[in-house]
PDB file of N, CA and C in Angstrom:
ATOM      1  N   UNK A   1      -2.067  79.340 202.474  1.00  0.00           N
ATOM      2  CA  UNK A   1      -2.589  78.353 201.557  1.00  0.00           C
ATOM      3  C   UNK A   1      -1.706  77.098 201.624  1.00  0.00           C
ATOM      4  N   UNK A   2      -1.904  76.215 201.601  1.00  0.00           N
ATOM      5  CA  UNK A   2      -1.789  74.786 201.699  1.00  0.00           C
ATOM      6  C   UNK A   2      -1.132  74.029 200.467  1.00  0.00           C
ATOM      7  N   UNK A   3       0.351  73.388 200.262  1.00  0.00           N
ATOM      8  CA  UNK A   3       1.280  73.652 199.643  1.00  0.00           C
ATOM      9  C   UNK A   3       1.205  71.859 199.070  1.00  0.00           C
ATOM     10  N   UNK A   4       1.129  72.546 197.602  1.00  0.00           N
ATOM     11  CA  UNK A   4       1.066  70.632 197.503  1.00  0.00           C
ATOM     12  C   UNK A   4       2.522  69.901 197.042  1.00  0.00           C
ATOM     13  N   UNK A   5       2.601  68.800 197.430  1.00  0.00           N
ATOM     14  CA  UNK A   5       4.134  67.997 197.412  1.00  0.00           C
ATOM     15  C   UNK A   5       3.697  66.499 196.621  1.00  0.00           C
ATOM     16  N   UNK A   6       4.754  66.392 195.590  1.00  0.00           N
ATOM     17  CA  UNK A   6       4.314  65.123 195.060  1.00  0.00           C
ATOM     18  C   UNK A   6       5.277  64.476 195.246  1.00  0.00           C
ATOM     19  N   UNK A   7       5.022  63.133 195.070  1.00  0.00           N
ATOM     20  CA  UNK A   7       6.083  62.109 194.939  1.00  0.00           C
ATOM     21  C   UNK A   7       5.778  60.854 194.677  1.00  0.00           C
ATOM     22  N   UNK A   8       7.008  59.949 194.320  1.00  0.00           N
ATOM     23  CA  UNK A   8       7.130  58.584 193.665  1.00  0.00           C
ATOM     24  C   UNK A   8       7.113  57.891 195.100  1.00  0.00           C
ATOM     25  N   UNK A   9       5.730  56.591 194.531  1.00  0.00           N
ATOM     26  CA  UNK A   9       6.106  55.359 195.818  1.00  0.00           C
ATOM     27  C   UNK A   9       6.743  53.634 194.985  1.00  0.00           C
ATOM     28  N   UNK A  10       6.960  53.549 195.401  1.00  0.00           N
ATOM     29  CA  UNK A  10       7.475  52.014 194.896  1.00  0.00           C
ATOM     30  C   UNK A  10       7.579  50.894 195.789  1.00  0.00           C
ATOM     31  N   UNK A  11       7.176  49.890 195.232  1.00  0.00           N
ATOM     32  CA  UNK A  11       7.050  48.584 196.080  1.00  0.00           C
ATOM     33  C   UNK A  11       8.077  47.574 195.893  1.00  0.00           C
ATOM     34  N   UNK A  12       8.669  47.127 197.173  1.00  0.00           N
ATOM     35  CA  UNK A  12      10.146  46.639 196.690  1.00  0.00           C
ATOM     36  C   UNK A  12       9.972  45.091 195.942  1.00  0.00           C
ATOM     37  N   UNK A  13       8.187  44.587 196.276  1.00  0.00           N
ATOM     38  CA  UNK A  13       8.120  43.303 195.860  1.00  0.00           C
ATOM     39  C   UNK A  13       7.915  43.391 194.244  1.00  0.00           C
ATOM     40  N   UNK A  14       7.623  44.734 194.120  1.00  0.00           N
ATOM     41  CA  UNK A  14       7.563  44.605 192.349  1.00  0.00           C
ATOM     42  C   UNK A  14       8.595  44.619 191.636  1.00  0.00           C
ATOM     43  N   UNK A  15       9.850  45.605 192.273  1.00  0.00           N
ATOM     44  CA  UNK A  15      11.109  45.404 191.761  1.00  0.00           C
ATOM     45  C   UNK A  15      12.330  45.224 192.506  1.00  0.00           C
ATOM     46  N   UNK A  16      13.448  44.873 191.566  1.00  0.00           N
ATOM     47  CA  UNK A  16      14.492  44.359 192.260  1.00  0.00           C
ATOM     48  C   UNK A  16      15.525  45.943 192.757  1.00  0.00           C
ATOM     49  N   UNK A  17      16.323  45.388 193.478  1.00  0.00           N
ATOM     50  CA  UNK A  17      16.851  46.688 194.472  1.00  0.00           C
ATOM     51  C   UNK A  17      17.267  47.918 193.196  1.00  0.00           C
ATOM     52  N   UNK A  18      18.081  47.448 192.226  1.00  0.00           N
ATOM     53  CA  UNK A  18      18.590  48.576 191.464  1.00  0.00           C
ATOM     54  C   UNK A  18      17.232  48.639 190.796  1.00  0.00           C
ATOM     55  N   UNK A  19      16.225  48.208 190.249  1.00  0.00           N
ATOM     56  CA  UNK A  19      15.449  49.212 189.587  1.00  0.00           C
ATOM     57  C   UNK A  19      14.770  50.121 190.597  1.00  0.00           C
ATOM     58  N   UNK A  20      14.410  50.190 191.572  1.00  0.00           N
ATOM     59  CA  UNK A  20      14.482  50.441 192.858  1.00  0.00           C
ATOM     60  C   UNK A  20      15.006  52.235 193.020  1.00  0.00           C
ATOM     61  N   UNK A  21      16.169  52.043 192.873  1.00  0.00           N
ATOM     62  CA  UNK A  21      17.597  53.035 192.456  1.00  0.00           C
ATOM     63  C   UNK A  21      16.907  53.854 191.782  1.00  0.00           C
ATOM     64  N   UNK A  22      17.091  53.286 190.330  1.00  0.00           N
ATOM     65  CA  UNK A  22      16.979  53.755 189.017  1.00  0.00           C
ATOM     66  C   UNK A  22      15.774  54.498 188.781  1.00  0.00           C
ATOM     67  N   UNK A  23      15.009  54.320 189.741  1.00  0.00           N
ATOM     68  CA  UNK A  23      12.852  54.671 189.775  1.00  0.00           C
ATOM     69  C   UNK A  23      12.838  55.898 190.692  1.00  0.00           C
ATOM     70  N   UNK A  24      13.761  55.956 191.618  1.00  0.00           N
ATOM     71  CA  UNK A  24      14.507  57.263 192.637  1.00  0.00           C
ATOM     72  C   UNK A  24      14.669  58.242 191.775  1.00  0.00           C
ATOM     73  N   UNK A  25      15.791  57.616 191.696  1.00  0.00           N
ATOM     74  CA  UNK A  25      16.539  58.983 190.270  1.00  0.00           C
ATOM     75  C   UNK A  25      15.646  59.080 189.164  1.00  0.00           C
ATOM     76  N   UNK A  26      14.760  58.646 188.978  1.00  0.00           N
ATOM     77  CA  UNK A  26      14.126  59.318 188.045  1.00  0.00           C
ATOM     78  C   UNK A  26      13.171  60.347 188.258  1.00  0.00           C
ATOM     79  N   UNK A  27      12.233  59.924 189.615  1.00  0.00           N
ATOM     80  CA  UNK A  27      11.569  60.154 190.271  1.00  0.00           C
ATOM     81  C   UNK A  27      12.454  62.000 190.506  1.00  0.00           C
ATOM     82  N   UNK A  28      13.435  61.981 190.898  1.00  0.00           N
ATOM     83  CA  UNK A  28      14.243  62.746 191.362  1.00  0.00           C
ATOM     84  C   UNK A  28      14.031  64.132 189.849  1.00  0.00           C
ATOM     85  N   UNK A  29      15.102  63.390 188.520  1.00  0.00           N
ATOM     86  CA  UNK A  29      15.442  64.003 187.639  1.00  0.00           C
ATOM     87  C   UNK A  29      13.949  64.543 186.867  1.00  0.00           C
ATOM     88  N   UNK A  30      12.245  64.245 187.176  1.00  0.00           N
ATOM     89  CA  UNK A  30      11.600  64.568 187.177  1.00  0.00           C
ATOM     90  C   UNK A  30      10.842  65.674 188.129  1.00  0.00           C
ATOM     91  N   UNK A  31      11.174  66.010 188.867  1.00  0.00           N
ATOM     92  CA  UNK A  31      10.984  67.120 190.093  1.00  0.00           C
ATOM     93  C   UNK A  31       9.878  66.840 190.923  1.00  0.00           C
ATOM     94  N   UNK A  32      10.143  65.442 191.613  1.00  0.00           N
ATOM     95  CA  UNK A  32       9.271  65.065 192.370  1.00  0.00           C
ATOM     96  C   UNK A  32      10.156  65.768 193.743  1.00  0.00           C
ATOM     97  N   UNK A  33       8.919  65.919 194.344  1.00  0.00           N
ATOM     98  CA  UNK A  33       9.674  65.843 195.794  1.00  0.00           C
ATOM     99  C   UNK A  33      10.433  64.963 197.202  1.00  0.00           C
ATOM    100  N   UNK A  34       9.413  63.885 196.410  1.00  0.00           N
ATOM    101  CA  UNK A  34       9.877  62.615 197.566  1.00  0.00           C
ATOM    102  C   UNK A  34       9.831  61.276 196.282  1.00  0.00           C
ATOM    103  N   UNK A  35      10.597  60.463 196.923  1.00  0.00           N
ATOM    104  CA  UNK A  35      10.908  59.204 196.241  1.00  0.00           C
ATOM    105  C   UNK A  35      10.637  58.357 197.922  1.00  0.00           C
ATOM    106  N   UNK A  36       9.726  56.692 197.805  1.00  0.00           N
ATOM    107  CA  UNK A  36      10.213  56.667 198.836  1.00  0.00           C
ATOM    108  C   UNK A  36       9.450  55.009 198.555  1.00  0.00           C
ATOM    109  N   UNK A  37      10.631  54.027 199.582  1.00  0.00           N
ATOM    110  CA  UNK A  37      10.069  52.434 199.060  1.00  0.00           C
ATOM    111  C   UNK A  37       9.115  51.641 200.296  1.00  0.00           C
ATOM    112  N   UNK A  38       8.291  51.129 199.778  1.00  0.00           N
ATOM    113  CA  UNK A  38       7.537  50.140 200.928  1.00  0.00           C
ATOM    114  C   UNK A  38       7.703  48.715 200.645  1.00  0.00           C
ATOM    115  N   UNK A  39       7.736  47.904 201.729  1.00  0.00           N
ATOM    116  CA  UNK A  39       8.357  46.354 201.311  1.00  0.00           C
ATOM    117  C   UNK A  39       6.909  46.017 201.837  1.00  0.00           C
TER     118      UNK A  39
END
């Protein structure tokens, strides 16, 4: 069976580098699996 994976995307034009950070680790301290940025 076919395994599902979630995760946080973020766009670097919406925020600045540390919120960036800060959207990771949260992403993280929420039990996502992936955190990950597109410019």
């Amino acid at each position: 069976m076919a395994e599902l994976k979630l995760g946080y995307k973020a766009s670097a034009e919406q925020f600045a580098p540390r919120e960036l950070v800060e959207l990771g680790v949260l992403a993280e301290e929420h039990g996502m699996d992936s955190a990950s940025v597109s410019d």
